[in-house]
Protein backbone atom coordinates (compact mmCIF):
# COMPACT_ATOMS: atom_id res chain seq x y z
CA UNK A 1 0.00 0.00 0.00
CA UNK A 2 3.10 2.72 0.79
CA UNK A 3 4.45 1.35 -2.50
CA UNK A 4 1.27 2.57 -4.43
CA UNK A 5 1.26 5.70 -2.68
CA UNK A 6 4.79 6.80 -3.18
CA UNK A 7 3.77 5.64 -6.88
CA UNK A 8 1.09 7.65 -7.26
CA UNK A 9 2.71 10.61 -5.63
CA UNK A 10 5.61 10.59 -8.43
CA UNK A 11 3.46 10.63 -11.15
CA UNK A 12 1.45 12.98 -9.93
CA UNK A 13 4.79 15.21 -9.21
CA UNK A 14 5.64 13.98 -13.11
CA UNK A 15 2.17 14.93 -14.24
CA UNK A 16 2.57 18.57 -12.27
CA UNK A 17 6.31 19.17 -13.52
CA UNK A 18 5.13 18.76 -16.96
CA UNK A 19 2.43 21.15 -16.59
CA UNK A 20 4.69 23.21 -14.92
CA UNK A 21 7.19 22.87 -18.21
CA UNK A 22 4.42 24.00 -20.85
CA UNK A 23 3.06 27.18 -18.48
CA UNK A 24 6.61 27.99 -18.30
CA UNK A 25 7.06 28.17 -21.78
CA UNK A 26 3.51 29.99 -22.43
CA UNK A 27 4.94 32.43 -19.95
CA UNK A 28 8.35 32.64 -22.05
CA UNK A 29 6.46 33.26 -25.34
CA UNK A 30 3.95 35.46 -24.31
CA UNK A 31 6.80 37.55 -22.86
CA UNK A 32 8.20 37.55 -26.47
CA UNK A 33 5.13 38.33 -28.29
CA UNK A 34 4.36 41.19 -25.21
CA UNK A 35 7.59 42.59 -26.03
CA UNK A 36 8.23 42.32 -29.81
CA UNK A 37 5.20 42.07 -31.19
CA UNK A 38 2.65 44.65 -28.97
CA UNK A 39 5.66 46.42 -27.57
CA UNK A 40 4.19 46.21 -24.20
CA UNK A 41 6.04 43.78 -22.35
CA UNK A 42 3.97 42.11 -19.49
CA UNK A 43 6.25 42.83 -16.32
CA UNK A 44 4.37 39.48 -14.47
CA UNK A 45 5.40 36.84 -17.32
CA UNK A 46 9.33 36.34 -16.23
CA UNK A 47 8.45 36.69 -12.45
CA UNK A 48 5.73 33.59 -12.95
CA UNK A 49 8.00 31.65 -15.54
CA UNK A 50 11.11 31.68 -12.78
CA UNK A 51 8.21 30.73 -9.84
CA UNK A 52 7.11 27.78 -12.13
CA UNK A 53 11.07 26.85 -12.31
CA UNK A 54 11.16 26.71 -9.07
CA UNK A 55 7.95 23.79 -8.47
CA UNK A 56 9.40 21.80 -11.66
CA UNK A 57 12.80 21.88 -10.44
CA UNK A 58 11.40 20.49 -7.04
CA UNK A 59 8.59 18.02 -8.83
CA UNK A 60 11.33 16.46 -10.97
CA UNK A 61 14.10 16.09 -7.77
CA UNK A 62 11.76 14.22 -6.19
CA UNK A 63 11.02 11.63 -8.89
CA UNK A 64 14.91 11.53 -9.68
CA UNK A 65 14.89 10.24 -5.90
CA UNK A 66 12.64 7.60 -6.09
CA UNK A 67 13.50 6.94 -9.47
CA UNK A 68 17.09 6.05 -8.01
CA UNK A 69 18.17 9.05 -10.33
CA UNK A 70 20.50 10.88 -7.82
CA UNK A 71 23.87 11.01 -8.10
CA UNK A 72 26.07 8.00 -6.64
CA UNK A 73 28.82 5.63 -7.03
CA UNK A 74 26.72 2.39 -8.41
CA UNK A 75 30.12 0.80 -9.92
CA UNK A 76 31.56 0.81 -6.63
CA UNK A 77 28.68 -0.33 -4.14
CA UNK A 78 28.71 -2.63 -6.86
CA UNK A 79 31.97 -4.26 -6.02
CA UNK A 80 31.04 -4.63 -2.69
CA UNK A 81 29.83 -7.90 -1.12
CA UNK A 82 26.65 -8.85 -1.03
CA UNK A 83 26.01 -7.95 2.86
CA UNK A 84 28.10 -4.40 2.41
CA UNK A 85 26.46 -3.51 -0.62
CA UNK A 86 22.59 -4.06 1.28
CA UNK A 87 24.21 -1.73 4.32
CA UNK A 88 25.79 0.84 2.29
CA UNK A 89 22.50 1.09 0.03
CA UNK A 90 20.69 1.47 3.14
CA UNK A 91 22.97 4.23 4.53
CA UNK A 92 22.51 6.02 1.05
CA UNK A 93 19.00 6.09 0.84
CA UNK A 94 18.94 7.22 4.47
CA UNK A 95 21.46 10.12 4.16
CA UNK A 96 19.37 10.91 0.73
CA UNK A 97 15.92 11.14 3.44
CA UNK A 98 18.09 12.80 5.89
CA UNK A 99 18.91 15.53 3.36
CA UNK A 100 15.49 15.85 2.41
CA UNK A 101 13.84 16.48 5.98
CA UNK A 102 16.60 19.26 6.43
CA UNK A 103 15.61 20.64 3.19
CA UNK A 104 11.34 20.55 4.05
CA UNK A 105 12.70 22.00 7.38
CA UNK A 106 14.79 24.40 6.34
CA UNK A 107 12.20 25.43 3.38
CA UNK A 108 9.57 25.87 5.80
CA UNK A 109 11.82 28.57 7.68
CA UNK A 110 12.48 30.60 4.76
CA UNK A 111 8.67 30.20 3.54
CA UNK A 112 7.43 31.39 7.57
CA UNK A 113 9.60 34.21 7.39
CA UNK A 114 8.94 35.80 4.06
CA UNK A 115 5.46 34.65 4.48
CA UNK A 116 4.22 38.16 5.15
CA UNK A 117 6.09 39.84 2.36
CA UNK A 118 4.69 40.80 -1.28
CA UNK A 119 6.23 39.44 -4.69
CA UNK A 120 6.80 42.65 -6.37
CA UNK A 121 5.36 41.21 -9.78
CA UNK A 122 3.25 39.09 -8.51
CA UNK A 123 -0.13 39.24 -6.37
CA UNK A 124 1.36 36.60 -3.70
CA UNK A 125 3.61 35.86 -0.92
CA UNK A 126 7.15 35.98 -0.83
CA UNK A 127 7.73 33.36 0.66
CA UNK A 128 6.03 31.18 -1.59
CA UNK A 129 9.38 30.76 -3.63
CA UNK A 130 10.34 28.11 -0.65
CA UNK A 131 7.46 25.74 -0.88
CA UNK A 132 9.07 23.65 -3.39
CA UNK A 133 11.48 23.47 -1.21
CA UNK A 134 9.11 21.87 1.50
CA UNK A 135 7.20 19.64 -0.95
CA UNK A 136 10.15 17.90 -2.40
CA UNK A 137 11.82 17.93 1.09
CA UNK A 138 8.67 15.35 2.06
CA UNK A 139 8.49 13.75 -0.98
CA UNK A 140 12.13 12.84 -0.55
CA UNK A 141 11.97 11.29 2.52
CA UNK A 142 8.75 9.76 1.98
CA UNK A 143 10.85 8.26 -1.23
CA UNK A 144 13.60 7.20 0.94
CA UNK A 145 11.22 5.64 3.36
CA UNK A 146 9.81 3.37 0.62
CA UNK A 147 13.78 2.40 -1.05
CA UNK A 148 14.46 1.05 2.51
CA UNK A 149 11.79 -0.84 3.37
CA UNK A 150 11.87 -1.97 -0.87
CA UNK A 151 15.95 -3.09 0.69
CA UNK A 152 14.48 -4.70 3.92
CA UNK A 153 11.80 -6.64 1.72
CA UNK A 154 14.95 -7.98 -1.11
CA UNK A 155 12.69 -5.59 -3.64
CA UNK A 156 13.27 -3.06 -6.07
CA UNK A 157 11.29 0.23 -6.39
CA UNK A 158 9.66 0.88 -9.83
CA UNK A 159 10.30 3.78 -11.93
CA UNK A 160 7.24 6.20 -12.09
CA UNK A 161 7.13 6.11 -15.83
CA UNK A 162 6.81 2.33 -16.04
């Protein structure tokens, strides 16, 4: 059941990234046209595009986690025996969920303090910028979570796409 979950909570953050990718676009050519076409260049269009960078950035992080897309040293765990290989996999994907709850944590500072504060171009919070820092922060460890236990069980996680 946490297996389906985590599933379904990658392609949703797939689904949303994507979405995220074509408004980010629209954003980038209506700038364009604003600009070269009506010579009026809509101020809000590059302050949304960057905010939508932001939540795709942080969608697609978290599916590279439970993907098993982060960066590591496969050849060499690899080479390990079978017993160090399970432990060091283990420590990985708990140093990988580790990262992630200081990164919700330290988002959701940042996001409480500028909270309160205006986006100049935009009609909303300041401190809105961090959420994607909080969202993949959770879905990270939530990710993590479900590689160990996948470890503990002799399984393999599936890739959201599949």
């Amino acid at each position: 059941m946490y297996t389906r979950l985590c599933a379904a909570l990658s392609k949703l953050s797939l689904v949303l990234a994507v979405i995220g990718l074509i408004a980010v676009i629209l954003c980038v050519q209506w700038q364009v046209f604003g600009r070269y076409v009506m010579n009026d260049t809509p101020t809000w269009a590059e302050a949304l595009a960057m905010l939508l960078v932001l939540f795709v950035t942080a969608f697609g992080l978290a599916v590279g986690v439970r993907d098993a897309g982060h960066i590591g040293l496969e050849s060499m765990v690899a080479l390990l025996p079978d017993v160090w290989r399970h432990r060091i996999e283990i420590l990985i994907h708990g140093l990988v969920g580790l990262f992630g709850a200081l990164m919700a944590w330290g988002g959701w500072q940042w996001a409480s303090a500028k909270w309160t504060e205006k986006k100049p171009m935009l009609p909303v919070p300041d401190g809105i910028d961090y959420v994607p820092l909080v969202i993949a922060g959770i879905l990270i460890v939530l990710f993590s979570i479900e590689h160990v236990i996948a470890l503990f069980q002799g399984k393999v996680v599936e890739p959201s796409w599949n």
